[in-house]
N, C-alpha and C. Protein backbone atom coordinates (compact mmCIF):
# COMPACT_ATOMS: atom_id res chain seq x y z
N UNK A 1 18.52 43.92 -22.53
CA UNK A 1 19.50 43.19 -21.77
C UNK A 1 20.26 42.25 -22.71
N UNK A 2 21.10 41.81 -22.16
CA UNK A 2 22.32 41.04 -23.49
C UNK A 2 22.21 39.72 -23.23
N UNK A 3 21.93 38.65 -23.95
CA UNK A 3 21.99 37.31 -24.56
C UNK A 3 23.42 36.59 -23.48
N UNK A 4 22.42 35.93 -21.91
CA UNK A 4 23.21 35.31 -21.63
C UNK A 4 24.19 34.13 -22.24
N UNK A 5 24.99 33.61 -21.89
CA UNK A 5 26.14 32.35 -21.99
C UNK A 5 25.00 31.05 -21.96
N UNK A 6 25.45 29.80 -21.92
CA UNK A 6 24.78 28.91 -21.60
C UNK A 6 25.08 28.36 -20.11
N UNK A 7 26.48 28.75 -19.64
CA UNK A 7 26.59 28.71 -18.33
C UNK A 7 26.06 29.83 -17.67
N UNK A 8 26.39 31.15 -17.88
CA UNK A 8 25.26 31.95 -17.17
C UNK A 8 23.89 31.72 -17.05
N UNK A 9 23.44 31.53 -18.22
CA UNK A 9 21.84 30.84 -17.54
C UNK A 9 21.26 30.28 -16.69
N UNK A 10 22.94 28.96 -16.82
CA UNK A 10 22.59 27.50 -16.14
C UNK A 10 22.68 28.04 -14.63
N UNK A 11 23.41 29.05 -14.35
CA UNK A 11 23.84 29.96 -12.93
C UNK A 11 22.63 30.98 -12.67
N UNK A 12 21.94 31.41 -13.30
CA UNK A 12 21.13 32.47 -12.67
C UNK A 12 19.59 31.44 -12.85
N UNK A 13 19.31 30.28 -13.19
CA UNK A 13 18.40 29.48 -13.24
C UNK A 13 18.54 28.78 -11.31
N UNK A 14 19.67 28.18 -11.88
CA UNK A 14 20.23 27.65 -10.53
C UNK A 14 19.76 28.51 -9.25
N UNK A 15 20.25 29.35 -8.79
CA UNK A 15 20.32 30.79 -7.63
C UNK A 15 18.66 30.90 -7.72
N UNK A 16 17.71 31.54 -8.92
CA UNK A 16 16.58 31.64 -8.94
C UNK A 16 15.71 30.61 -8.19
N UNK A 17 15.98 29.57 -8.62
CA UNK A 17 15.20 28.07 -8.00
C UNK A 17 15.67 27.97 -6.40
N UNK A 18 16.87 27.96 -6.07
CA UNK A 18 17.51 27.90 -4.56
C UNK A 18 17.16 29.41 -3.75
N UNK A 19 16.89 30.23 -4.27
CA UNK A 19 15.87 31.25 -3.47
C UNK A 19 14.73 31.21 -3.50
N UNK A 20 13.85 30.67 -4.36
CA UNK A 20 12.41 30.45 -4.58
C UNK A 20 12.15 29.68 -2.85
N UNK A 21 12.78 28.84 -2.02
CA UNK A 21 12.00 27.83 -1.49
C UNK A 21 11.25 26.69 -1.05
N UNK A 22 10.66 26.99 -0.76
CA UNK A 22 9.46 25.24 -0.17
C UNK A 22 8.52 25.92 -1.27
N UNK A 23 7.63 25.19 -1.48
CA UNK A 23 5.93 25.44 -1.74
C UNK A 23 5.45 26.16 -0.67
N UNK A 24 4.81 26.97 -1.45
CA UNK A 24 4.01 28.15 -0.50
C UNK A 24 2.89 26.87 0.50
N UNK A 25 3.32 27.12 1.83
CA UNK A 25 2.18 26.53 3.05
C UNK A 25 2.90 25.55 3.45
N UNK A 26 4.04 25.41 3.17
CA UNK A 26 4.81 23.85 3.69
C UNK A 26 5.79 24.03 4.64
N UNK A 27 5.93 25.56 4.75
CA UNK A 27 7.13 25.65 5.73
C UNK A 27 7.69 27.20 5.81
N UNK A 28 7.59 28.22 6.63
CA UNK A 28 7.78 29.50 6.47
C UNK A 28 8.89 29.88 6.01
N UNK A 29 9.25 30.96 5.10
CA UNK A 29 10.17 31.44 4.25
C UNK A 29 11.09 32.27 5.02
N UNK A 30 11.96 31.67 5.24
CA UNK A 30 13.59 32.53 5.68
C UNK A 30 14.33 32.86 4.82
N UNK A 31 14.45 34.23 5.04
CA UNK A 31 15.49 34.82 4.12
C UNK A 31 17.19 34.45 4.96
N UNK A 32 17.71 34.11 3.95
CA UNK A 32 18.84 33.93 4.50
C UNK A 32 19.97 34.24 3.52
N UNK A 33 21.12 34.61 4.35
CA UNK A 33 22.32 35.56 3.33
C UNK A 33 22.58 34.17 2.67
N UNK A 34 23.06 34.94 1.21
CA UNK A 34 23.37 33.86 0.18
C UNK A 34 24.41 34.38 -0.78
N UNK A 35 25.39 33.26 -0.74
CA UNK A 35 26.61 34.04 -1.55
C UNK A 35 26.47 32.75 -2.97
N UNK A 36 27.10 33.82 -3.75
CA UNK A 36 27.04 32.35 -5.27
C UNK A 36 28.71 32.56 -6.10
N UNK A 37 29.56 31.96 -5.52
CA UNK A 37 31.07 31.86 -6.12
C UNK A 37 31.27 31.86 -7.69
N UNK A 38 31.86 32.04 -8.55
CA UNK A 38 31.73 32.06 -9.80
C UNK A 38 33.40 32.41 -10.10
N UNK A 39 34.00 32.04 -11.21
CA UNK A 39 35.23 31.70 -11.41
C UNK A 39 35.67 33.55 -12.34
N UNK A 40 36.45 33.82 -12.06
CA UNK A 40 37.01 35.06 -12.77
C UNK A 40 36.46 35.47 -14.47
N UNK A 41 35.86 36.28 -15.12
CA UNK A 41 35.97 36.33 -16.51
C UNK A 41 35.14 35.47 -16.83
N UNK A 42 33.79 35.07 -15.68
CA UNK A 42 32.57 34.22 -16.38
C UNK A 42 31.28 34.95 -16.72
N UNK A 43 31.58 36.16 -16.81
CA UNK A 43 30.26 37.40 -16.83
C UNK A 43 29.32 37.24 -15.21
N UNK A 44 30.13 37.55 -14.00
CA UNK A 44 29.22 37.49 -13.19
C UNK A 44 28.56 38.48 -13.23
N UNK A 45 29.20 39.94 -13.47
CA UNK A 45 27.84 41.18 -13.39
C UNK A 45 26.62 40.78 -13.89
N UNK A 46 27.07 40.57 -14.83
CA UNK A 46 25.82 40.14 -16.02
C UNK A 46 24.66 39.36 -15.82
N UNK A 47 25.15 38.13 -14.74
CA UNK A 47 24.55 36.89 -14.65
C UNK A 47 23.85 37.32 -13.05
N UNK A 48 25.04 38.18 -12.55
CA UNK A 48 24.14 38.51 -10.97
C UNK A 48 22.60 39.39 -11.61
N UNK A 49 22.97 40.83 -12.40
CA UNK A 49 21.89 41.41 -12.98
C UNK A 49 20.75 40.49 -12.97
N UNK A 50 21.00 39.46 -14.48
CA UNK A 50 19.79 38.57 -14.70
C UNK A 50 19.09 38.46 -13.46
N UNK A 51 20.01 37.48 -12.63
CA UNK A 51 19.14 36.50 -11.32
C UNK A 51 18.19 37.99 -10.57
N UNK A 52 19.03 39.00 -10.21
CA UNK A 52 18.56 39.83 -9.75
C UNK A 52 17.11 40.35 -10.36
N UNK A 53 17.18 40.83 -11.42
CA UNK A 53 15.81 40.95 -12.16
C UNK A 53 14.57 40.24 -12.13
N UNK A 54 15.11 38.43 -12.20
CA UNK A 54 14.10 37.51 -11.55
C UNK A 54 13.69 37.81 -10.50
């Protein structure tokens, strides 16, 4: 896989942590639709891939 950006990181770190949740036992896990905006020509394929892989 290819050597994210330092903003891509900071974006698929971000999304990773905000889907992770509560702590497991603190509160039941809803999946819920989630969109993540990103500005033209910032490598979103790339950066969706990453998060996705997590």
């Amino acid at each position: 896989m290819t050597k994210l950006r330092p903003h891509q990181r900071e974006a698929v770190d971000a999304v990773t942590a905000a889907l992770q949740g509560p702590a497991a036992g603190t509160a039941p896990r809803v999946r819920a639709p989630t969109q993540v905006v990103t500005a033209t020509g910032s490598g979103n394929l790339r950066s969706s891939r990453r998060a996705h892989a997590n």
